[in-house]
N, C-alpha and C. Protein backbone atom coordinates (compact mmCIF):
# COMPACT_ATOMS: atom_id res chain seq x y z
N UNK A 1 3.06 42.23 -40.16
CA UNK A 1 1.84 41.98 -39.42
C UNK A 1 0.91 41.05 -40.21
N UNK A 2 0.89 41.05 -41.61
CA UNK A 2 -0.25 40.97 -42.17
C UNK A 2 0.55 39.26 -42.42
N UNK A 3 1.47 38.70 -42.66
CA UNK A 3 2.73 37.33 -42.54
C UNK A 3 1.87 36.55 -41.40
N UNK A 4 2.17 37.31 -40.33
CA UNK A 4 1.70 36.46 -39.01
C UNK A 4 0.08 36.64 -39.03
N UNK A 5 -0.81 37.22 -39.54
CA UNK A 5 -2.05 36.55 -39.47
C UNK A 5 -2.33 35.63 -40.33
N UNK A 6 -0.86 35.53 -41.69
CA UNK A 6 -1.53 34.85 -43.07
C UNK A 6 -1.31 33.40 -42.12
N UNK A 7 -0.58 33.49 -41.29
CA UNK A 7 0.34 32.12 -40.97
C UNK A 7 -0.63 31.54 -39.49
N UNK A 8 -0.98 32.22 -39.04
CA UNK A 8 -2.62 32.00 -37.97
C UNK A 8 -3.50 31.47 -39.07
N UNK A 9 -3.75 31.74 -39.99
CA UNK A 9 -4.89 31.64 -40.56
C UNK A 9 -4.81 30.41 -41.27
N UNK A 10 -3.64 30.14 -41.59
CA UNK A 10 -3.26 29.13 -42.20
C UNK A 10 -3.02 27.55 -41.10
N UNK A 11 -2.74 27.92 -40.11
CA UNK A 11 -2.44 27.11 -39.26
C UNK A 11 -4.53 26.65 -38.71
N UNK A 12 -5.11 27.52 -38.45
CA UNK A 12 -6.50 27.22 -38.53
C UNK A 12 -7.47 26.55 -39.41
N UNK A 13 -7.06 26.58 -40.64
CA UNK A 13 -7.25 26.06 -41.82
C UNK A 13 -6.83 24.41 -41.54
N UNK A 14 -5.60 24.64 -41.64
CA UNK A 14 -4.90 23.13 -41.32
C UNK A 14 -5.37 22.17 -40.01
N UNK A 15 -5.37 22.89 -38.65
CA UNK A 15 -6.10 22.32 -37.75
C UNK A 15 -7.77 21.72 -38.07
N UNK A 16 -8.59 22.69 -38.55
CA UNK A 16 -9.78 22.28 -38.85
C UNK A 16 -9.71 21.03 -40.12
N UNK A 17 -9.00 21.14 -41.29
CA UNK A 17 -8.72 20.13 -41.97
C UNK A 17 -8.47 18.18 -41.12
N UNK A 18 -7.61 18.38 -40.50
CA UNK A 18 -7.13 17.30 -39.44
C UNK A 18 -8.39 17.32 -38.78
N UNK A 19 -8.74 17.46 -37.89
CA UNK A 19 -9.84 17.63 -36.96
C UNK A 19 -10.84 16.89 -37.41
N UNK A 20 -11.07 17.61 -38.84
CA UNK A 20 -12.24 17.05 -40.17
C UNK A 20 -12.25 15.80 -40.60
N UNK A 21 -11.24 15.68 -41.28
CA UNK A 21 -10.77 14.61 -42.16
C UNK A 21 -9.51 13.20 -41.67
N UNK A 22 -9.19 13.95 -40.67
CA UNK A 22 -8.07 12.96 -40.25
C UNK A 22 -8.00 12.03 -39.31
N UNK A 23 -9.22 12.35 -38.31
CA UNK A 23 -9.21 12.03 -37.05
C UNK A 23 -10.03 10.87 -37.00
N UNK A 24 -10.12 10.27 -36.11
CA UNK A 24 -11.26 9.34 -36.09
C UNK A 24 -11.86 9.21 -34.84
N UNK A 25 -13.10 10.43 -34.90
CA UNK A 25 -13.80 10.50 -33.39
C UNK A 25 -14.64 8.90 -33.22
N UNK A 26 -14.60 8.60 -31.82
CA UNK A 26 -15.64 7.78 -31.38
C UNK A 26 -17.11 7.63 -31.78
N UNK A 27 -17.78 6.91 -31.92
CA UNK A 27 -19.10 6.45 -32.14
C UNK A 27 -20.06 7.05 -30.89
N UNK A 28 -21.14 7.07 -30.93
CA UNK A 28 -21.92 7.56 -29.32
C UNK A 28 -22.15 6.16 -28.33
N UNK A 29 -21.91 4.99 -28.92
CA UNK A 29 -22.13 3.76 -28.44
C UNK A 29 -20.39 3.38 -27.86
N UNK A 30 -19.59 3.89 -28.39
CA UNK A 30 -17.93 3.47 -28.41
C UNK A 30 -17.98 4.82 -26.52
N UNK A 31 -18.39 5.91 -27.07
CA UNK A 31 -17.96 6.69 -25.84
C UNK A 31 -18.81 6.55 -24.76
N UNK A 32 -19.58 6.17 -25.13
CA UNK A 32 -20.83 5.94 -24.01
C UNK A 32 -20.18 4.62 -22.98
N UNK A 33 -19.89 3.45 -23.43
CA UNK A 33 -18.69 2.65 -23.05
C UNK A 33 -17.59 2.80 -22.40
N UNK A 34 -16.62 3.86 -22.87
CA UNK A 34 -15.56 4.38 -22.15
C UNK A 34 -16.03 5.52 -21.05
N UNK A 35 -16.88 6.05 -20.75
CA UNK A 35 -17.39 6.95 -19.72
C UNK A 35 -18.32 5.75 -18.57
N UNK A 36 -18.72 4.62 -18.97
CA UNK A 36 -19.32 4.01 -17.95
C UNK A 36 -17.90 2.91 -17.26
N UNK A 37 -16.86 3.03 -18.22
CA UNK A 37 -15.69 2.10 -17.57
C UNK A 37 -15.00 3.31 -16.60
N UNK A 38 -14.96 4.32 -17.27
CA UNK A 38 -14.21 5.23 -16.30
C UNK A 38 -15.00 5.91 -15.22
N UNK A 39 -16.00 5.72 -15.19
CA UNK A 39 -17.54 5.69 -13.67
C UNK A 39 -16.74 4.87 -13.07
N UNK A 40 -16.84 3.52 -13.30
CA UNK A 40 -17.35 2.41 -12.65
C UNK A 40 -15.64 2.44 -12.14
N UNK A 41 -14.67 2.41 -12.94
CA UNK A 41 -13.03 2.58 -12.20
C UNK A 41 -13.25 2.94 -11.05
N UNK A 42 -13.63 4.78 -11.42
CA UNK A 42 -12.94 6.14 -10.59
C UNK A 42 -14.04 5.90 -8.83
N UNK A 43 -15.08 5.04 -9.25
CA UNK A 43 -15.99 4.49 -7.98
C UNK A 43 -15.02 3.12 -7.18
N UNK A 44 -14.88 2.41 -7.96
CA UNK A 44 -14.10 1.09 -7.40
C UNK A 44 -13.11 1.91 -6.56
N UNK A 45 -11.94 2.55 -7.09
CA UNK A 45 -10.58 3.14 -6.67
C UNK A 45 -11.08 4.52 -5.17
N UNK A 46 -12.50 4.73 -5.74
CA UNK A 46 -12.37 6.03 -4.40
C UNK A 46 -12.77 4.56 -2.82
N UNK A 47 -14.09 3.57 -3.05
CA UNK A 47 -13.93 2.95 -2.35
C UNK A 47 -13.13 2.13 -1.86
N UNK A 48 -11.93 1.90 -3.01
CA UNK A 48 -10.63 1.13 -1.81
C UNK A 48 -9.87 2.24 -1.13
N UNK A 49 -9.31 3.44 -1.57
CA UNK A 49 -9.27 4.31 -0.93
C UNK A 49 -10.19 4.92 0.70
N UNK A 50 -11.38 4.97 0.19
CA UNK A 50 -12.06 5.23 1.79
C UNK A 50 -11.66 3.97 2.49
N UNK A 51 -11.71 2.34 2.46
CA UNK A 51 -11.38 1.50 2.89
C UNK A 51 -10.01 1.72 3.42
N UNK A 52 -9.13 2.00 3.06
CA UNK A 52 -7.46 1.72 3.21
C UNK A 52 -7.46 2.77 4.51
N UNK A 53 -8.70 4.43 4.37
CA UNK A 53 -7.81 5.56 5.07
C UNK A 53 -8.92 5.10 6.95
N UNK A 54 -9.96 4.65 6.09
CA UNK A 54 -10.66 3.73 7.63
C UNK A 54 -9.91 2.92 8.14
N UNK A 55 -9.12 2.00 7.16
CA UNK A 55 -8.48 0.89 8.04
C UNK A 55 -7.41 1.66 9.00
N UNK A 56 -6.94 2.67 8.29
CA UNK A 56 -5.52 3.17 8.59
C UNK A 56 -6.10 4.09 9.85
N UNK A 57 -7.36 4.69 9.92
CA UNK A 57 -7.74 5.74 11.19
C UNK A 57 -7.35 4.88 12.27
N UNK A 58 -8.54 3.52 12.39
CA UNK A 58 -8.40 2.60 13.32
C UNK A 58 -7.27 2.35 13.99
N UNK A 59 -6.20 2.01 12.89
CA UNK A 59 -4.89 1.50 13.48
C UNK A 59 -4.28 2.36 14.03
N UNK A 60 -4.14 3.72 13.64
CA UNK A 60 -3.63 4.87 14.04
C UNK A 60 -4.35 5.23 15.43
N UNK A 61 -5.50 4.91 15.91
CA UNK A 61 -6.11 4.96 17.25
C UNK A 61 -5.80 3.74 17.90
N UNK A 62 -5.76 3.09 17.69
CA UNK A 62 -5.06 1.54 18.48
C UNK A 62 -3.57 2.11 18.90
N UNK A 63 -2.93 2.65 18.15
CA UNK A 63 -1.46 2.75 18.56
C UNK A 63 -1.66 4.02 19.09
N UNK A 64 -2.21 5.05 19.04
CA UNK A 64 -2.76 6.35 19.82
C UNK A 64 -2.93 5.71 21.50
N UNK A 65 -3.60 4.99 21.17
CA UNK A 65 -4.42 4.52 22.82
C UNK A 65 -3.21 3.66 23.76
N UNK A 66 -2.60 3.26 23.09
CA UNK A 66 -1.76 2.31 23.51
C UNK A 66 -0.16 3.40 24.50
N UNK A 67 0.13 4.43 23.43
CA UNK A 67 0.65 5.28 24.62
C UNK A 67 -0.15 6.28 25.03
């Protein structure tokens, strides 16, 4: 029992080490950047989407009406 907490504990140790020392988080100016590109995407992509499922209602009532 006491193996498998040394080996949790150790693995926590090691994670926080990496995390700490290893990683290389973003700047507040670097993420601030990547959250206004991924706005401005996930907006572009929903309006071609609403565009495509309007175009597609229309057509789908044109060929509705037609039989």
């Amino acid at each position: 029992m006491l193996e498998k907490f040394g080996k949790v504990a150790q693995f926590c140790k090691d994670s926080y080490d990496e995390l700490v020392h290893k990683c290389s988080w973003p700047t507040y100016k670097e993420l601030t950047n990547s959250a206004v590109i991924v706005l401005s995407a996930s907006i572009i992509i929903a309006l071609v989407v609403f565009v495509m499922d309007t175009v597609f209602e229309e057509l789908m009532k044109l060929v509705y009406s037609v039989f």
